[in-house]
C-alpha atoms as a PDB file:
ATOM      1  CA  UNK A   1      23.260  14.863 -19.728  1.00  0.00           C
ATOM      2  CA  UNK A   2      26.195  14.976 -17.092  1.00  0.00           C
ATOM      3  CA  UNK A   3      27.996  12.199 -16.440  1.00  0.00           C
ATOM      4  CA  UNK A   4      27.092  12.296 -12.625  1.00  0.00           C
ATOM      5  CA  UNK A   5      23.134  12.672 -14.099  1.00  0.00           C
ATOM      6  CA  UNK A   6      23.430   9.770 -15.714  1.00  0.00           C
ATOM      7  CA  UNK A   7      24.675   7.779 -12.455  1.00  0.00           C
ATOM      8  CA  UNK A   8      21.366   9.080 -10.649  1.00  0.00           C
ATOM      9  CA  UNK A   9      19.591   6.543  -9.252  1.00  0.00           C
ATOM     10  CA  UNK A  10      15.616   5.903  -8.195  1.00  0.00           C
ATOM     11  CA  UNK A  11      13.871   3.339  -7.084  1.00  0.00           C
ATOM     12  CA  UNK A  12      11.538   1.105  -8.945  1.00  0.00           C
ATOM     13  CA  UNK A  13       9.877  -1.103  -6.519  1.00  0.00           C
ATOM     14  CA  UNK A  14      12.487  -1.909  -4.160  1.00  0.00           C
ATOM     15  CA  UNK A  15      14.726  -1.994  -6.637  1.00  0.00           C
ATOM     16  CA  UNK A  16      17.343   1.006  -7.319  1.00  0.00           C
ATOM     17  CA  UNK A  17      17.214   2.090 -11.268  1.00  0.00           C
ATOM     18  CA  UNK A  18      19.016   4.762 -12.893  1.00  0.00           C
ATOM     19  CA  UNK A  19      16.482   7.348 -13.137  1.00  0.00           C
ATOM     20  CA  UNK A  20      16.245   7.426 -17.507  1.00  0.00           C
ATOM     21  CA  UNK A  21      15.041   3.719 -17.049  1.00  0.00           C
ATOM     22  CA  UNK A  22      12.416   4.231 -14.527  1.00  0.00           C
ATOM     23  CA  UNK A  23      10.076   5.806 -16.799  1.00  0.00           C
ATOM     24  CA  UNK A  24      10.354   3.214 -19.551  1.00  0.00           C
ATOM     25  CA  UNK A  25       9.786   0.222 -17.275  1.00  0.00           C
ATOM     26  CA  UNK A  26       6.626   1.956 -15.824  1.00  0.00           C
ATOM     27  CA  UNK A  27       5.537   1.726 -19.132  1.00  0.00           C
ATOM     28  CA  UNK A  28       6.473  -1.689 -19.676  1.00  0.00           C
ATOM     29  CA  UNK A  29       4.011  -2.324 -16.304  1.00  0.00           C
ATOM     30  CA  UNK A  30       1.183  -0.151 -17.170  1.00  0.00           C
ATOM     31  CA  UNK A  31       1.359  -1.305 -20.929  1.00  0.00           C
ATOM     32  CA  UNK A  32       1.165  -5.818 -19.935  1.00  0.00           C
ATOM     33  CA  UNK A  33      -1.571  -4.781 -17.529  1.00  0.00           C
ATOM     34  CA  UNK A  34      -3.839  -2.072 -19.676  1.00  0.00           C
ATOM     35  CA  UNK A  35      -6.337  -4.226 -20.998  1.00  0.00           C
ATOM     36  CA  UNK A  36      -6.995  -6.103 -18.009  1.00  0.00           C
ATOM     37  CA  UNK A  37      -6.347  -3.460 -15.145  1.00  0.00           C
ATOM     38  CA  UNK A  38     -10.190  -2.818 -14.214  1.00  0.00           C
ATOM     39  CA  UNK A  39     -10.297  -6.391 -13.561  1.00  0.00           C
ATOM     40  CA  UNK A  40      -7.379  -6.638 -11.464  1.00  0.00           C
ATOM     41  CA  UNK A  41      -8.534  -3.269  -9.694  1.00  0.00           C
ATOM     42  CA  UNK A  42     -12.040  -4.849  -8.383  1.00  0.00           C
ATOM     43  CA  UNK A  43     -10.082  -8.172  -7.522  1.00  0.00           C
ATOM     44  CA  UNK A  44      -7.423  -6.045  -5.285  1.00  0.00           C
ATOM     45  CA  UNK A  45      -9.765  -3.875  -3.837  1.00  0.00           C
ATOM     46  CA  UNK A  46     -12.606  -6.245  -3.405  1.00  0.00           C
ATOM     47  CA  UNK A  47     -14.546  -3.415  -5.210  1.00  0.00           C
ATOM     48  CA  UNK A  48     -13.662  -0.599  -2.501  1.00  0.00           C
ATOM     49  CA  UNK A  49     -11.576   1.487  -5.095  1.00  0.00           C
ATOM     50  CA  UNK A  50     -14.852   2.237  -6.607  1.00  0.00           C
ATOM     51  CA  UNK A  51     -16.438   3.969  -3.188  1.00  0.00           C
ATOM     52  CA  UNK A  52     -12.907   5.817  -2.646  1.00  0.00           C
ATOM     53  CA  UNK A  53     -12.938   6.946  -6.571  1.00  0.00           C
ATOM     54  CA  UNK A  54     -16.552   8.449  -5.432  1.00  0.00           C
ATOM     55  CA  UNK A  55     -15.589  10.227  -1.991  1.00  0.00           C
ATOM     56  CA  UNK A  56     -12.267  11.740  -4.080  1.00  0.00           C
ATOM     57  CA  UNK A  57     -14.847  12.925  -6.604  1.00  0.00           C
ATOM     58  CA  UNK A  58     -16.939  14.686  -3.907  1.00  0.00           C
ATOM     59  CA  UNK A  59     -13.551  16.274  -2.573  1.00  0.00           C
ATOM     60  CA  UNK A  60     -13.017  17.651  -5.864  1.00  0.00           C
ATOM     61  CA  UNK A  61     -15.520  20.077  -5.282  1.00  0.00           C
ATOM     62  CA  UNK A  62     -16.353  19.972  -9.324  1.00  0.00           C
ATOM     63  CA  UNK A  63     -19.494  22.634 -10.662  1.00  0.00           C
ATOM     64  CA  UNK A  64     -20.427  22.649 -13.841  1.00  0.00           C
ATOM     65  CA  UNK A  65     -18.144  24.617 -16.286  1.00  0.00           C
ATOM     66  CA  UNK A  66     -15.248  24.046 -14.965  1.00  0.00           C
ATOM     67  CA  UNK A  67     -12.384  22.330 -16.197  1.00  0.00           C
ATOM     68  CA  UNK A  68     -10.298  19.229 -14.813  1.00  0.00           C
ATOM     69  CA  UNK A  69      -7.459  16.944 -15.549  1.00  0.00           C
ATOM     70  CA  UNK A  70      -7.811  13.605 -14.772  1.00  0.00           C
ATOM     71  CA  UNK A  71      -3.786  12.568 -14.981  1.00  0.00           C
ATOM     72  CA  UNK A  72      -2.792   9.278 -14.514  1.00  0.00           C
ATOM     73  CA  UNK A  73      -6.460   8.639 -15.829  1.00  0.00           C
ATOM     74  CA  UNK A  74      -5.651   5.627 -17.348  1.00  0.00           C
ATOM     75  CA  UNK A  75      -8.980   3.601 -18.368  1.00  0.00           C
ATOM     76  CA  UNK A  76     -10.886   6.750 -17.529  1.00  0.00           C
ATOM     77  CA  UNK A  77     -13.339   5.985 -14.286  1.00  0.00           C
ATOM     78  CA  UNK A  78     -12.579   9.192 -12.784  1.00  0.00           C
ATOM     79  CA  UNK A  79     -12.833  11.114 -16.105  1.00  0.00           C
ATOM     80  CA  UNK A  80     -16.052   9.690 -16.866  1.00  0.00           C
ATOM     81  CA  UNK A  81     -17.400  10.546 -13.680  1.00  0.00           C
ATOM     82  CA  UNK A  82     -16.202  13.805 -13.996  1.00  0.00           C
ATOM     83  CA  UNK A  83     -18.017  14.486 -17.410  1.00  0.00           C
ATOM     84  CA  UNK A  84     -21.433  14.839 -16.378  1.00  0.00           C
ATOM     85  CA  UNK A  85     -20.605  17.717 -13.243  1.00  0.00           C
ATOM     86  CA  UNK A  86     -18.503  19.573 -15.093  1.00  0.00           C
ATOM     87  CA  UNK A  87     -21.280  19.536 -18.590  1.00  0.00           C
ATOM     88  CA  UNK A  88     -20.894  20.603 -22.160  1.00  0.00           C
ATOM     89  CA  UNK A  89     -19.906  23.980 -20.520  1.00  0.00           C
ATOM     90  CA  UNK A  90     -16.662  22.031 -19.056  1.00  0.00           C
ATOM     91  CA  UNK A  91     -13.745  19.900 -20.017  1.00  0.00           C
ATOM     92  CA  UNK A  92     -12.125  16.667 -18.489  1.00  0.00           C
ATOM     93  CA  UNK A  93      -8.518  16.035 -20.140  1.00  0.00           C
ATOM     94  CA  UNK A  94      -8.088  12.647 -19.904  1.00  0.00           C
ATOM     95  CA  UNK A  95      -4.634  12.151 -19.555  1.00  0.00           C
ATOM     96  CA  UNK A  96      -1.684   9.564 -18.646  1.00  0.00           C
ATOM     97  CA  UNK A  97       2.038   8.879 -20.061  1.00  0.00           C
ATOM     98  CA  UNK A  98       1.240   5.584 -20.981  1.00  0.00           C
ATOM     99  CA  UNK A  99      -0.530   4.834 -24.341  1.00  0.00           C
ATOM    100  CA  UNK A 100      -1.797   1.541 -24.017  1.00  0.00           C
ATOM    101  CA  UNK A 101      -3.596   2.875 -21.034  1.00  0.00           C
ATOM    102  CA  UNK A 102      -4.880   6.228 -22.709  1.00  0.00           C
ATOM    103  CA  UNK A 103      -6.094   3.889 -25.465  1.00  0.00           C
ATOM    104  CA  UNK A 104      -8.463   1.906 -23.102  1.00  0.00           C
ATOM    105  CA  UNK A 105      -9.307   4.903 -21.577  1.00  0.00           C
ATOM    106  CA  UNK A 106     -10.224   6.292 -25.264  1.00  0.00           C
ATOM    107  CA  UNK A 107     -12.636   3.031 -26.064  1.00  0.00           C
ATOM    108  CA  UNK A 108     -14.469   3.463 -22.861  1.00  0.00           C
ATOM    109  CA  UNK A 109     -15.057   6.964 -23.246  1.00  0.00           C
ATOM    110  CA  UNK A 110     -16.597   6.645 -27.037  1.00  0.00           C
ATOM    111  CA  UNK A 111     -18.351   3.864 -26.089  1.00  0.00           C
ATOM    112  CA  UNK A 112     -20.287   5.796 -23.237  1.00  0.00           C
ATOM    113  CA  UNK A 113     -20.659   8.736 -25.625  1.00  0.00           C
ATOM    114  CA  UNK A 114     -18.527  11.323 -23.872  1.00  0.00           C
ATOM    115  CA  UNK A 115     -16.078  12.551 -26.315  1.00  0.00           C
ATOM    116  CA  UNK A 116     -17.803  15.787 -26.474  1.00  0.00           C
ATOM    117  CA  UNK A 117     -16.764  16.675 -23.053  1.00  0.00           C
ATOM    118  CA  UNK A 118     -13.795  14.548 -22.402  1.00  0.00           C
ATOM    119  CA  UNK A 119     -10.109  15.190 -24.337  1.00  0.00           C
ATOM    120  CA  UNK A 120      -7.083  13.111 -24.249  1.00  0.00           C
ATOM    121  CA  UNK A 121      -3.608  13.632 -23.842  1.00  0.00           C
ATOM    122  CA  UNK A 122      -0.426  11.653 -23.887  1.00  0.00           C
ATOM    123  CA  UNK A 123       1.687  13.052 -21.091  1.00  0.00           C
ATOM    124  CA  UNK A 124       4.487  13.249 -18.730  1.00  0.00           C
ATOM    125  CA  UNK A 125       3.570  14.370 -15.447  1.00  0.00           C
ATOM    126  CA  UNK A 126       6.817  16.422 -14.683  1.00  0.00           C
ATOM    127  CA  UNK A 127       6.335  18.466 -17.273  1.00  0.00           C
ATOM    128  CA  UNK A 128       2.790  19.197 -17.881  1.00  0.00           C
ATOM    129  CA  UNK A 129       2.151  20.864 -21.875  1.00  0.00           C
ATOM    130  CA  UNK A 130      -0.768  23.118 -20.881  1.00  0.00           C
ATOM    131  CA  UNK A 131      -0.736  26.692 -19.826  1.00  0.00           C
ATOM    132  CA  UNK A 132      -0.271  28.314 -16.806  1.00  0.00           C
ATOM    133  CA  UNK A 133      -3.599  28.541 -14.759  1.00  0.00           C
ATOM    134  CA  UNK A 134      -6.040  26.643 -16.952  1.00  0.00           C
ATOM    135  CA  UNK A 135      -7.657  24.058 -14.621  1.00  0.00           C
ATOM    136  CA  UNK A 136      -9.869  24.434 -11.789  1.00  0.00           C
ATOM    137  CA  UNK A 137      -8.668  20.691 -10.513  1.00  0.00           C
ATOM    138  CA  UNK A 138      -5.927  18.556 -10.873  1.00  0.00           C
ATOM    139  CA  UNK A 139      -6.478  14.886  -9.723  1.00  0.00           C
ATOM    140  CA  UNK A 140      -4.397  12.462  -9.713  1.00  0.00           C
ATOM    141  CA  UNK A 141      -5.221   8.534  -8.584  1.00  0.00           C
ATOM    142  CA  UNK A 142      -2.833   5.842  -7.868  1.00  0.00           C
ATOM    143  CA  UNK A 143      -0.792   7.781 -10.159  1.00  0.00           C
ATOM    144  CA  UNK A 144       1.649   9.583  -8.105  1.00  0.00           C
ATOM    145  CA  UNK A 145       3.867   6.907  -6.199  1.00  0.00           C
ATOM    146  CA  UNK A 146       4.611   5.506 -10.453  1.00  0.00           C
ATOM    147  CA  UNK A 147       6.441   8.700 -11.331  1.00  0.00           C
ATOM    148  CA  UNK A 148      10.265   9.017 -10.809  1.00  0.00           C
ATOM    149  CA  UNK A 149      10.511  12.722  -9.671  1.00  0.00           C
ATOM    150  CA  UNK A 150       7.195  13.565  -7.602  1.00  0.00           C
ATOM    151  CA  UNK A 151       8.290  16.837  -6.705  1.00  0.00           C
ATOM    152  CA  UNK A 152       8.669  17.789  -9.953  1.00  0.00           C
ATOM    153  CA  UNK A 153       4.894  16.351 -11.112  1.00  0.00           C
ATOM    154  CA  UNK A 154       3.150  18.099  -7.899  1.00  0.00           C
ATOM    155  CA  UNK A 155       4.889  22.206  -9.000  1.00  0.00           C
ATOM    156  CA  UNK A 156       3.669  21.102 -12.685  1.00  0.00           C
ATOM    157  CA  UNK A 157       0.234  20.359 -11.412  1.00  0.00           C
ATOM    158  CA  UNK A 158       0.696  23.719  -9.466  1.00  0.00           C
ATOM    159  CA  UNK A 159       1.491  26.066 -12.604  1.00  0.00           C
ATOM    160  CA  UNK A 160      -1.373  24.605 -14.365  1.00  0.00           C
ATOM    161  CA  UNK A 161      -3.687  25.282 -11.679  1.00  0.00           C
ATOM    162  CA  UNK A 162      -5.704  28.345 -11.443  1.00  0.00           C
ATOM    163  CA  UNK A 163      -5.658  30.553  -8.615  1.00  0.00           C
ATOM    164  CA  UNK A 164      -7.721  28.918  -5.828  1.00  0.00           C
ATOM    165  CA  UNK A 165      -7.817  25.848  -7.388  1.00  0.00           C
ATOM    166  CA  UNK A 166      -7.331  22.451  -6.365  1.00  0.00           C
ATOM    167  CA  UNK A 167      -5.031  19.380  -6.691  1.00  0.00           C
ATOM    168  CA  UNK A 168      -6.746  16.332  -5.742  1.00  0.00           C
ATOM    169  CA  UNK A 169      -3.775  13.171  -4.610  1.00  0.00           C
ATOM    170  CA  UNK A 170      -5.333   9.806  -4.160  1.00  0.00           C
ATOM    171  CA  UNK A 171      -2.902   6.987  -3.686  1.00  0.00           C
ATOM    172  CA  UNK A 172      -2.160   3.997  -1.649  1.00  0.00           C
ATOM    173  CA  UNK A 173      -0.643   5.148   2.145  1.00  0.00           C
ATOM    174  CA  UNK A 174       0.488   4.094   5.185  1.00  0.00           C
ATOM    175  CA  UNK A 175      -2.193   2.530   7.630  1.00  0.00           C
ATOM    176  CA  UNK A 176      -2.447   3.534  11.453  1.00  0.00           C
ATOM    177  CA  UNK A 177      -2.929   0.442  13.025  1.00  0.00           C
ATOM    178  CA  UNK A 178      -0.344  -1.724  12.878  1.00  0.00           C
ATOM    179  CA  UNK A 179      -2.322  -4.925  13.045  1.00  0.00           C
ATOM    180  CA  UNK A 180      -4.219  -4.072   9.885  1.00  0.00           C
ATOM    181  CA  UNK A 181      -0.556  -2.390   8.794  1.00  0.00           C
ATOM    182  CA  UNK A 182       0.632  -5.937   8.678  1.00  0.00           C
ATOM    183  CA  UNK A 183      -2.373  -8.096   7.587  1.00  0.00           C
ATOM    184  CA  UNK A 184      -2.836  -5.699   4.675  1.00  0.00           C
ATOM    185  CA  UNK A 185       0.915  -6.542   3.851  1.00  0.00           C
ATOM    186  CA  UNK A 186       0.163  -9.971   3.506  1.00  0.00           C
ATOM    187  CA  UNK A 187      -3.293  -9.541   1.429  1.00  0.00           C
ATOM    188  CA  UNK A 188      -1.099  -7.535  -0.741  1.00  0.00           C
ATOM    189  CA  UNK A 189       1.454 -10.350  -1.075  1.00  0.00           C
ATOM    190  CA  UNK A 190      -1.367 -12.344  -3.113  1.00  0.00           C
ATOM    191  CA  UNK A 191      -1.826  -9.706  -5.606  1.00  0.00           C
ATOM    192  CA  UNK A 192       0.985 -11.278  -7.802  1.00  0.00           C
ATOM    193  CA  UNK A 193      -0.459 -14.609  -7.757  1.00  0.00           C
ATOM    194  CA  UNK A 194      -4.156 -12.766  -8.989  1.00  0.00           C
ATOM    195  CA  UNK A 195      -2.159 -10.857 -11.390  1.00  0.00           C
ATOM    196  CA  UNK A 196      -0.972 -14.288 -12.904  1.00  0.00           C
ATOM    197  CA  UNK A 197      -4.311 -15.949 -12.572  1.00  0.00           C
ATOM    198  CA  UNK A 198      -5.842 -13.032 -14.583  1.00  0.00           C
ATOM    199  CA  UNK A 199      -3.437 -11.175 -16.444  1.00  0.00           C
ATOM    200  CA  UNK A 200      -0.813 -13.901 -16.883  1.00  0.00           C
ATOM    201  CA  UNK A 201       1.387 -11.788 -15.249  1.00  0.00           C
ATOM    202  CA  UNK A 202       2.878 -11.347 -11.575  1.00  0.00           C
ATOM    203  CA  UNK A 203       5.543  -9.604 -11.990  1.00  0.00           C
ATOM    204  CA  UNK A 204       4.008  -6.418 -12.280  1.00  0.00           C
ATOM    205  CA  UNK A 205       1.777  -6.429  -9.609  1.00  0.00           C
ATOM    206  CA  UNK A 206       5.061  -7.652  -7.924  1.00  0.00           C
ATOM    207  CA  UNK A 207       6.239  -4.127  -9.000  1.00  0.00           C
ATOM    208  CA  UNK A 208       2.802  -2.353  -7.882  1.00  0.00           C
ATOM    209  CA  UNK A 209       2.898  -3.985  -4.404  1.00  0.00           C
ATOM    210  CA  UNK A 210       6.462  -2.473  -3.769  1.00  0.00           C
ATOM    211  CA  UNK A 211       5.575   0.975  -5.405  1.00  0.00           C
ATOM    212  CA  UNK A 212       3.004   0.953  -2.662  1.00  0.00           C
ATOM    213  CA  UNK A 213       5.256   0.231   0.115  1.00  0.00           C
ATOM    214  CA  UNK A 214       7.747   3.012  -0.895  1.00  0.00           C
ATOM    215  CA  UNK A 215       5.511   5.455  -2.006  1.00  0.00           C
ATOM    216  CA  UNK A 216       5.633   8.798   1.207  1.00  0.00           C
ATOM    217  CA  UNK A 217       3.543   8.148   3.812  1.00  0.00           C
ATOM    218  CA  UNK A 218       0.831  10.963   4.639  1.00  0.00           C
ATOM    219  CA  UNK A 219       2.533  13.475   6.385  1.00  0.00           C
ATOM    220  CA  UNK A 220       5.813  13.452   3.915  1.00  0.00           C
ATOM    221  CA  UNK A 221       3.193  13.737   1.338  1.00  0.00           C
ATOM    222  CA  UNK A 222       1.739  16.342   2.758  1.00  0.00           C
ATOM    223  CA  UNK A 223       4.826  18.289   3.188  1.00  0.00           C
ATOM    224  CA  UNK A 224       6.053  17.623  -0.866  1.00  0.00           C
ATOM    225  CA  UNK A 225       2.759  19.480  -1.904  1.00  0.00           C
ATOM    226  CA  UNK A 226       3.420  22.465   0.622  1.00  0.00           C
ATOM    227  CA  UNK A 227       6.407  23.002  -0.945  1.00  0.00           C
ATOM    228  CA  UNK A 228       5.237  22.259  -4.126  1.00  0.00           C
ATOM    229  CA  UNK A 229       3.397  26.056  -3.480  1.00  0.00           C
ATOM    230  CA  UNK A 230       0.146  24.855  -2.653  1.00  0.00           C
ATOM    231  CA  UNK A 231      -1.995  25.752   0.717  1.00  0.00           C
ATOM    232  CA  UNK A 232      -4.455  24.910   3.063  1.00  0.00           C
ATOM    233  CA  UNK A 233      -2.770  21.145   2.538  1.00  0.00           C
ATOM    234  CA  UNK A 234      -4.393  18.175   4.153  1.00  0.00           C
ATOM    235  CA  UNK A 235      -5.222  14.409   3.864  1.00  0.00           C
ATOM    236  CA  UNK A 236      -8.293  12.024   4.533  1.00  0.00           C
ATOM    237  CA  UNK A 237      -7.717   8.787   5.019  1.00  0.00           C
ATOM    238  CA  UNK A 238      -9.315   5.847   4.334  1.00  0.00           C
ATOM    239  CA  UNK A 239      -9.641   2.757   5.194  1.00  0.00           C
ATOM    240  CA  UNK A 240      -7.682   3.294   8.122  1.00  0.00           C
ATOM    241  CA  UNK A 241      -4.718   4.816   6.021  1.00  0.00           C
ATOM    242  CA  UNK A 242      -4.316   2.005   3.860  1.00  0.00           C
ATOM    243  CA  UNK A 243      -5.256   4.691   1.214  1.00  0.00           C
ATOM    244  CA  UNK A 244      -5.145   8.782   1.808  1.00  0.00           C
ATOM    245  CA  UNK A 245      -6.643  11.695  -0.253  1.00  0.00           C
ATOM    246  CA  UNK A 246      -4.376  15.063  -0.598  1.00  0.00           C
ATOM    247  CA  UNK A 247      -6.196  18.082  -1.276  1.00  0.00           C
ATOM    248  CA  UNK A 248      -4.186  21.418  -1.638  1.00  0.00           C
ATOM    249  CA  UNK A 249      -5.202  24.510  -3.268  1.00  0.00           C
ATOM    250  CA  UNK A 250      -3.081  27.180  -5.378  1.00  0.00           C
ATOM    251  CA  UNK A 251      -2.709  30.741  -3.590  1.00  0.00           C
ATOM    252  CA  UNK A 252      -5.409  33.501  -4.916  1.00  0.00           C
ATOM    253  CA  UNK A 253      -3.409  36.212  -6.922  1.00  0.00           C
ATOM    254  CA  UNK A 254      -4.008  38.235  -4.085  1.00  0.00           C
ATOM    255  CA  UNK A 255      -2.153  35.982  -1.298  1.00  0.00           C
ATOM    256  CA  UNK A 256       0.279  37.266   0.546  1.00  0.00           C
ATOM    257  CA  UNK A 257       1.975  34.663   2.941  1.00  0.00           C
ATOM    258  CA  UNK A 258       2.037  35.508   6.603  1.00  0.00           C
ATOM    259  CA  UNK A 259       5.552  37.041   7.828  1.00  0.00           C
ATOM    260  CA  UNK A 260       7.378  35.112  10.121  1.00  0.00           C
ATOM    261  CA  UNK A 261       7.322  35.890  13.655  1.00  0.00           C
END
């Protein structure tokens, strides 16, 4: 690695990490909270994420047969709602970079008796180890804003993808009205104090309230998948924008793009 690499910064919350650290204290996050992150997602949510987790699995447009990666899966609620459209005839991949989190995900999944359907995998967004064209969705919730080069993560979702396929983005966004902007930011500024409460820890739910904050708002996000290659981009969102669902699809073989006027 360069020398000028190495002084590369990014930001972890709102603080400004080189960028070979940012992975490793995600980690550090994801691994004090794994065993009590369901909890904790009910508490912050009030129990919406679970109605969002359901309209991003109708979005996904899953049949049976086909085959999905759940990344950023963590404890596995999309994945295991996943298992039963797809069938025996399909896959789920179960995957996430963290393996505290994969290992929670792994429990739940025996213990509901899905294993035959759903696989695991330990990766790294950026640089996905599957090959070219070999899902018919990618989704990926409250995964995105954690990892340090996005652009990278969204063309590695794209190469995976089969032609017409679909990447599916759910993640915390940027809300329209700026009344509910604002008293959202302060319901948010309690999360630490529930993360303490519960998980005996505030300091990374510290770090998952400023994540939020700088994660792209819709329309940048937008944008990043467009030029990750995908098409036909756009967003839903929810809740008034406090969250937003992505969906782009990968250009048919057959595409041609339009010529410029």
């Amino acid at each position: 690695m360069s020398s000028e690499q190495e002084q590369d910064t990014t930001h972890f919350g709102y603080q400004q990490v080189p960028v070979a650290e940012k992975q490793q204290r995600v980690a550090e996050v994801f691994r004090s909270v794994a065993q009590r992150y369901d909890i904790m997602n009910d508490v912050m949510s009030m129990g919406s994420h679970r109605l969002i987790k359901r309209f991003t699995i109708e979005l996904s447009a899953l049949r049976k047969g086909h085959k999905v990666l759940d990344l950023a899966g963590g404890t596995g609620d999309l994945a295991m709602k996943f298992a039963p459209i797809v069938g025996e005839q399909g896959q789920v991949i179960l995957a996430d970079i963290n393996d505290a989190m994969l290992q929670v995900g792994r429990d739940r999944v025996i213990d509901k008796g899905l294993a035959n359907i759903i696989d695991f995998a330990l990766v790294n967004a950026e640089t996905l180890p599957f090959a070219d064209n070999t899902f018919d969705c990618v989704c990926i919730a409250y995964g995105l804003r954690n990892v340090t080069d996005k652009d990278k993560a969204l063309a590695s979702m794209t190469r995976v993808l089969k032609p017409g396929g679909r990447v599916v983005v759910l993640e915390f966004s940027k809300p329209r009205n700026p009344i509910l902007g604002r008293a959202y930011d302060v319901y948010s500024n309690l999360w630490p104090i529930a993360g303490k409460m519960i998980t005996g820890d505030s300091d990374s739910y510290r770090y998952l309230v400023e994540s939020i904050r700088m994660h792209p708002d819709q329309e940048t996000l937008l944008g990043m998948m467009e030029n990750a290659g995908l098409i036909n981009c756009r967003f839903h969102d929810v809740m008034n924008g406090i969250c937003a669902i992505h969906i782009g699809f990968k250009p048919d073989l057959d595409f041609t793009a339009p010529a410029e006027a």
